[in-house]
N, C-alpha and C. Protein backbone atom coordinates (compact mmCIF):
# COMPACT_ATOMS: atom_id res chain seq x y z
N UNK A 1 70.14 0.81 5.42
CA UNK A 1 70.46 -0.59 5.65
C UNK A 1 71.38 -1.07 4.54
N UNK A 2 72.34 -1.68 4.77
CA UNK A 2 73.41 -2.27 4.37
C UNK A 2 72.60 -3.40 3.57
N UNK A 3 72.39 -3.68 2.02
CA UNK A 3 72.48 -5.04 1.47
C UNK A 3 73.42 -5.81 0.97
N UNK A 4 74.23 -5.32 0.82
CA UNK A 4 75.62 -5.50 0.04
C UNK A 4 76.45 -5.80 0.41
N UNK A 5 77.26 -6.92 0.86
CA UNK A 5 78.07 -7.54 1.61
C UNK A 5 79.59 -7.70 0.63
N UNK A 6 80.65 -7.43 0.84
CA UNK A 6 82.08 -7.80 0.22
C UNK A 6 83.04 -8.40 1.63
N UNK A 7 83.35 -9.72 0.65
CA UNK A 7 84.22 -10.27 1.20
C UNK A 7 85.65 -11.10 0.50
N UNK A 8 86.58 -10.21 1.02
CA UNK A 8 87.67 -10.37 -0.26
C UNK A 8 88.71 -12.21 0.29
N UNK A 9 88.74 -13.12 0.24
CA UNK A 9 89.54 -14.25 0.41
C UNK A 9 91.14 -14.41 0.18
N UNK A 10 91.32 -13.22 -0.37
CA UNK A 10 92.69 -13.34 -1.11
C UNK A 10 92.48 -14.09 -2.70
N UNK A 11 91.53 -14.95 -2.57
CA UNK A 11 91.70 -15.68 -4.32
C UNK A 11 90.72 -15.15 -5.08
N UNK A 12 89.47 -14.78 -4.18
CA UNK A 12 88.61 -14.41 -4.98
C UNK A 12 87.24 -13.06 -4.36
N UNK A 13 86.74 -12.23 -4.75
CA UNK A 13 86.08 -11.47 -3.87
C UNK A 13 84.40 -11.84 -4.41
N UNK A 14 83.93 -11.97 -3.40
CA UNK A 14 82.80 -12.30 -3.06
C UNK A 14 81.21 -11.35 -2.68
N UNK A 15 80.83 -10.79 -3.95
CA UNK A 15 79.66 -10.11 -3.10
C UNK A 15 78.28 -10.83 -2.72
N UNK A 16 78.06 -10.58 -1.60
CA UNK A 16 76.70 -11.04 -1.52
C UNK A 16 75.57 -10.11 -1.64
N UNK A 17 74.35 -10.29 -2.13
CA UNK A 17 73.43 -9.55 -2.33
C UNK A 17 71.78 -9.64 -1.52
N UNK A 18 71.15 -9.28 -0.39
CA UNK A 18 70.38 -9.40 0.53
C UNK A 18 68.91 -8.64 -0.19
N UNK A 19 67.80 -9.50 0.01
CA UNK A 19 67.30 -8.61 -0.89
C UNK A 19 66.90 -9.00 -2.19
N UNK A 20 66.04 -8.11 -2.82
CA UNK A 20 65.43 -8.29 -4.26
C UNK A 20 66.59 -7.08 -4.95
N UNK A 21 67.05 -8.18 -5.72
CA UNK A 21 68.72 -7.35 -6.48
C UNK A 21 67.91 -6.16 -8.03
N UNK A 22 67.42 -5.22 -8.03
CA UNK A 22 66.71 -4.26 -8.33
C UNK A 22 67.87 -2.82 -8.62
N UNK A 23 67.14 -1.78 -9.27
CA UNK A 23 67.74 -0.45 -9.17
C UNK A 23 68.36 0.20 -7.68
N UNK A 24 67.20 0.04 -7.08
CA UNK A 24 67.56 0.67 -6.04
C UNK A 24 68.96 0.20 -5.01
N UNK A 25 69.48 -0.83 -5.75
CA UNK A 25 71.17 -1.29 -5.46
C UNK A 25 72.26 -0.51 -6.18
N UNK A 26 72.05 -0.29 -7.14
CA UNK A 26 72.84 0.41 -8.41
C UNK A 26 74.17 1.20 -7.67
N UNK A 27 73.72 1.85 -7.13
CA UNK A 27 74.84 2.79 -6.41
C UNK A 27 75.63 2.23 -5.17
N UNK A 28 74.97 1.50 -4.56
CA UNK A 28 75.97 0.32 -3.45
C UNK A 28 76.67 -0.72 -4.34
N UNK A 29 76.02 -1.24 -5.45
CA UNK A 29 76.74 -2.53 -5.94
C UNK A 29 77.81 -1.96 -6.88
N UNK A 30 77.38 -0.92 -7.36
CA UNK A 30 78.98 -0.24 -8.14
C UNK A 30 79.82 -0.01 -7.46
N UNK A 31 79.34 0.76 -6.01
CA UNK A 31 80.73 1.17 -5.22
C UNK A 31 81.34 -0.03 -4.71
N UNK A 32 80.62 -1.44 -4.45
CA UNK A 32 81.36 -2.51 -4.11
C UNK A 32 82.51 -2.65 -4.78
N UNK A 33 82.04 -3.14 -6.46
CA UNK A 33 82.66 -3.91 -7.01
C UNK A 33 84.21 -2.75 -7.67
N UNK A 34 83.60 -1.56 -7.47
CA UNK A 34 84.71 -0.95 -8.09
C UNK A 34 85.77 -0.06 -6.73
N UNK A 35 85.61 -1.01 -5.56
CA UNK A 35 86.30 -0.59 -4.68
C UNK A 35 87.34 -1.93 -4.78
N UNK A 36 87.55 -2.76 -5.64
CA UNK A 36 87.91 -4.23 -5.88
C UNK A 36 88.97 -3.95 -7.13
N UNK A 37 89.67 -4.76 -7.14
CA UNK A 37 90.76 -4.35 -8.51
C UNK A 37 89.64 -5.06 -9.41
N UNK A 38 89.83 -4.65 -10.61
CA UNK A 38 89.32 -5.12 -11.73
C UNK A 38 89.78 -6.28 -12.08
N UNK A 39 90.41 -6.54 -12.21
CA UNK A 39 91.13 -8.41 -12.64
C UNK A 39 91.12 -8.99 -11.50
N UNK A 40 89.70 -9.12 -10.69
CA UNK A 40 90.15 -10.12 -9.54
C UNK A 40 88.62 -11.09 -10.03
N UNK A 41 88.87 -12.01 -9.15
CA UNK A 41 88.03 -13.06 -9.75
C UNK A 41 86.76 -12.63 -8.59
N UNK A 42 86.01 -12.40 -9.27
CA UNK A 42 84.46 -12.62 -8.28
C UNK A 42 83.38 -13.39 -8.91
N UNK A 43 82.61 -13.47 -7.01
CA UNK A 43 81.50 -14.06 -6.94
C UNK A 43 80.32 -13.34 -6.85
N UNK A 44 79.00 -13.44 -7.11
CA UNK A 44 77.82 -12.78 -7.33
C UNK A 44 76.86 -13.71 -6.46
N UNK A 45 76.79 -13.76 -5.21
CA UNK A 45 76.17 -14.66 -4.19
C UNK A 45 74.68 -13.90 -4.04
N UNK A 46 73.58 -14.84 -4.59
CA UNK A 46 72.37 -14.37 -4.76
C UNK A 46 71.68 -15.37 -3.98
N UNK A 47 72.00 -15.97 -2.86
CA UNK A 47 71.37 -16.85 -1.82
C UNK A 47 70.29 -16.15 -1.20
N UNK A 48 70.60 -15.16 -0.61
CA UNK A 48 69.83 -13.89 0.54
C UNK A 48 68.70 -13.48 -0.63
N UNK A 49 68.64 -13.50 -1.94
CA UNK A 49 68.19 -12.48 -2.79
C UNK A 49 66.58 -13.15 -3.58
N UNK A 50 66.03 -12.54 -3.52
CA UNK A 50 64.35 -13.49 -4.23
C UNK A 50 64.12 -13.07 -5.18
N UNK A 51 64.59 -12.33 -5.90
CA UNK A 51 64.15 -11.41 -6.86
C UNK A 51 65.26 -10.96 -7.98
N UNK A 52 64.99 -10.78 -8.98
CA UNK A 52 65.97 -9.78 -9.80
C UNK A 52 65.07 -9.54 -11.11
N UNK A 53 65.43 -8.04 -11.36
CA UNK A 53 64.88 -7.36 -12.56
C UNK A 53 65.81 -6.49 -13.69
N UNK A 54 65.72 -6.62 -14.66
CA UNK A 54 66.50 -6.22 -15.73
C UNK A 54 67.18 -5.36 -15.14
N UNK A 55 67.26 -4.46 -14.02
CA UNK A 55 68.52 -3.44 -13.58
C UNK A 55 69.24 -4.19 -12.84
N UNK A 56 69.22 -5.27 -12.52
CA UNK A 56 70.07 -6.48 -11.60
C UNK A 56 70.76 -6.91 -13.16
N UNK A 57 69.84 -7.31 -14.19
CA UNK A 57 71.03 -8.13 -15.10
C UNK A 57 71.82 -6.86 -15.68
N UNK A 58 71.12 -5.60 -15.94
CA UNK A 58 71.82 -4.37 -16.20
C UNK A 58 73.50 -4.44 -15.12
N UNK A 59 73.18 -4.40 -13.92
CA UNK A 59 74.23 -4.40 -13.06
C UNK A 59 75.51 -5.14 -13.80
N UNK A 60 74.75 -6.74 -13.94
CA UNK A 60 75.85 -7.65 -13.89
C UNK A 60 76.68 -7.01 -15.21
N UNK A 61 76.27 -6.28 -15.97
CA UNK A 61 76.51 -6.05 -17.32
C UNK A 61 77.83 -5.36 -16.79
N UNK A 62 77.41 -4.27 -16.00
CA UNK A 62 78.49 -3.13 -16.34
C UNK A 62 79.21 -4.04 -15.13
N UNK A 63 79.32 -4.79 -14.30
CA UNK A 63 80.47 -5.55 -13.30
C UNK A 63 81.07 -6.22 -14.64
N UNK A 64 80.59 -7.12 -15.37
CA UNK A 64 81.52 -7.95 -16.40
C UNK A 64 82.20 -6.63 -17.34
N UNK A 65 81.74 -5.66 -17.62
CA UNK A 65 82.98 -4.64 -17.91
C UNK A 65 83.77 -3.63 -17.16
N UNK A 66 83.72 -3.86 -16.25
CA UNK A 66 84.19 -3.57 -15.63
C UNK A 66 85.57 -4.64 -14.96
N UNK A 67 85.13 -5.72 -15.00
CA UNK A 67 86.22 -7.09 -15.02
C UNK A 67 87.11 -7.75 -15.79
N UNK A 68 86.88 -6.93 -17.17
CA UNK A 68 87.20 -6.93 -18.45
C UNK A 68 86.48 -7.55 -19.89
N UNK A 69 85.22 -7.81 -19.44
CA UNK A 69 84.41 -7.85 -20.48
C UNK A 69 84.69 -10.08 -20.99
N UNK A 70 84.99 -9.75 -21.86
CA UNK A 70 84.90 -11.24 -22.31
C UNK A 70 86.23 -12.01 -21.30
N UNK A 71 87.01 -11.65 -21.11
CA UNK A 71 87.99 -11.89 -19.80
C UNK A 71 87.44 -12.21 -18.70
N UNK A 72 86.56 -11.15 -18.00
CA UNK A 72 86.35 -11.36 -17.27
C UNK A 72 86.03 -12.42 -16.07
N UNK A 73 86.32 -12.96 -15.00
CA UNK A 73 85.80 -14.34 -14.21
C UNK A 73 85.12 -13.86 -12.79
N UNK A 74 83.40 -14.49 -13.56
CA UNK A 74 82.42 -13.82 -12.83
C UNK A 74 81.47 -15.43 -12.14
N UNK A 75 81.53 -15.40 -11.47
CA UNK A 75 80.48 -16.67 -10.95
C UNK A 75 79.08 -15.67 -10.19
N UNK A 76 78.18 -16.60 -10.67
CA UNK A 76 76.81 -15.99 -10.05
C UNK A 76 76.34 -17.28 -9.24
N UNK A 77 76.47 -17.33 -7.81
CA UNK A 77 76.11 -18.62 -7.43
C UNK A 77 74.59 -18.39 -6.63
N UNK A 78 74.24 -19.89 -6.10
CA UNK A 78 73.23 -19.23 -4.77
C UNK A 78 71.91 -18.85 -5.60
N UNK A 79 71.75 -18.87 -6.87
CA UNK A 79 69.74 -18.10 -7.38
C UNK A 79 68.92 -19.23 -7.27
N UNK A 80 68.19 -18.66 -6.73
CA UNK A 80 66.69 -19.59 -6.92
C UNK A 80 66.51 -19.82 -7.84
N UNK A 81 65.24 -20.72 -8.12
CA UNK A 81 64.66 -20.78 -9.44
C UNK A 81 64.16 -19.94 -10.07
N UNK A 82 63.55 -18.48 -9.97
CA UNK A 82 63.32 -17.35 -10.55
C UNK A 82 64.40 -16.94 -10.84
N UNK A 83 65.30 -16.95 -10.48
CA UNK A 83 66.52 -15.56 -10.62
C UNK A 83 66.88 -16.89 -11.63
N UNK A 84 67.54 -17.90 -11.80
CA UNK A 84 67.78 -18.68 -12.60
C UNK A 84 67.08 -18.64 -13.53
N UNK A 85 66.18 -18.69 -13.99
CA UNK A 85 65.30 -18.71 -14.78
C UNK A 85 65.32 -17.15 -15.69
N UNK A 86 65.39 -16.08 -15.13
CA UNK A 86 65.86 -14.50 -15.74
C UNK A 86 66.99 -14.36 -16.27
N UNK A 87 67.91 -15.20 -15.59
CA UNK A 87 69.41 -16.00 -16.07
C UNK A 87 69.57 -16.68 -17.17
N UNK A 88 68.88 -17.30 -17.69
CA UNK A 88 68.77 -18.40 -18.94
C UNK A 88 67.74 -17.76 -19.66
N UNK A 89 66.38 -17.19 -19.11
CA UNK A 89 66.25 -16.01 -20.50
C UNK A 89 66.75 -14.94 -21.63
N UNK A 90 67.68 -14.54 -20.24
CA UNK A 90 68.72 -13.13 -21.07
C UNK A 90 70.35 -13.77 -21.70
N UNK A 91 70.19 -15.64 -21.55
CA UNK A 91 71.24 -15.91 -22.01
C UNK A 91 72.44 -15.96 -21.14
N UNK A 92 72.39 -15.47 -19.89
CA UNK A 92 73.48 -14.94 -18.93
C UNK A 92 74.57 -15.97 -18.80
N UNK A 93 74.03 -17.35 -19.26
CA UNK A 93 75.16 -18.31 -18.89
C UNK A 93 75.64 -18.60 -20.02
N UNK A 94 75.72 -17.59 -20.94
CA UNK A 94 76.69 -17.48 -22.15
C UNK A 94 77.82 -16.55 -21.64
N UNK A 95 77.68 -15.60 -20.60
CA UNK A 95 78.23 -14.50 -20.19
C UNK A 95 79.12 -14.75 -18.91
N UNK A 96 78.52 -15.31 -17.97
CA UNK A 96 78.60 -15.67 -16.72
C UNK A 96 78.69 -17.42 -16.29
N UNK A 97 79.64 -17.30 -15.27
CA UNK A 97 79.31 -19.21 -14.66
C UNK A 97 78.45 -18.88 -14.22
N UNK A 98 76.97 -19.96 -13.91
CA UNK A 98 76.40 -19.56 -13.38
C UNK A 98 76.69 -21.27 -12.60
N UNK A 99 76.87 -21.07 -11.11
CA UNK A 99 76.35 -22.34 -9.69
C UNK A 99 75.67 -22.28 -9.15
């Protein structure tokens, strides 16, 4: 089953994530984001998603270097209040927009 949704706009590419965003994504969400040019602006759409655990913020890690690191333009929109909340523990919105 497909969790991993890409949708490119022309301005900005968009993944969505279905699902508790976990390890067991690791290998779909890399091949997403690195099927994407690296200097493009993305989104991290965590609407569909209830869950996230340190290999979800692990993820976001290697997508923001992969985007170019402090360059990078990463929006994480769409988290609940848990995933928000794992977000502002690990600091993420020092790293990331978070909407």
């Amino acid at each position: 089953m497909n969790r991993i949704r890409v949708k490119n706009d022309g301005n900005k590419i968009s993944i969505a994530i279905q699902g508790d965003f976990t390890f067991d994504l690791n290998r779909e969400f890399r091949e997403a984001y690195q099927s994407c040019p690296s200097n493009a602006q993305f989104e991290i759409d965590l609407r569909q998603s209830d869950y996230m655990d340190s290999a979800g913020l692990g993820m976001l890690l290697q997508l923001r270097d992969y985007a170019g690191g402090d360059s990078a333009r990463i929006a994480i929109t769409g988290a609940n209040e848990t995933i928000r909340s794992v977000l502002e523990v690990a600091n993420f919105h020092k790293l990331f927009t978070i909407r």
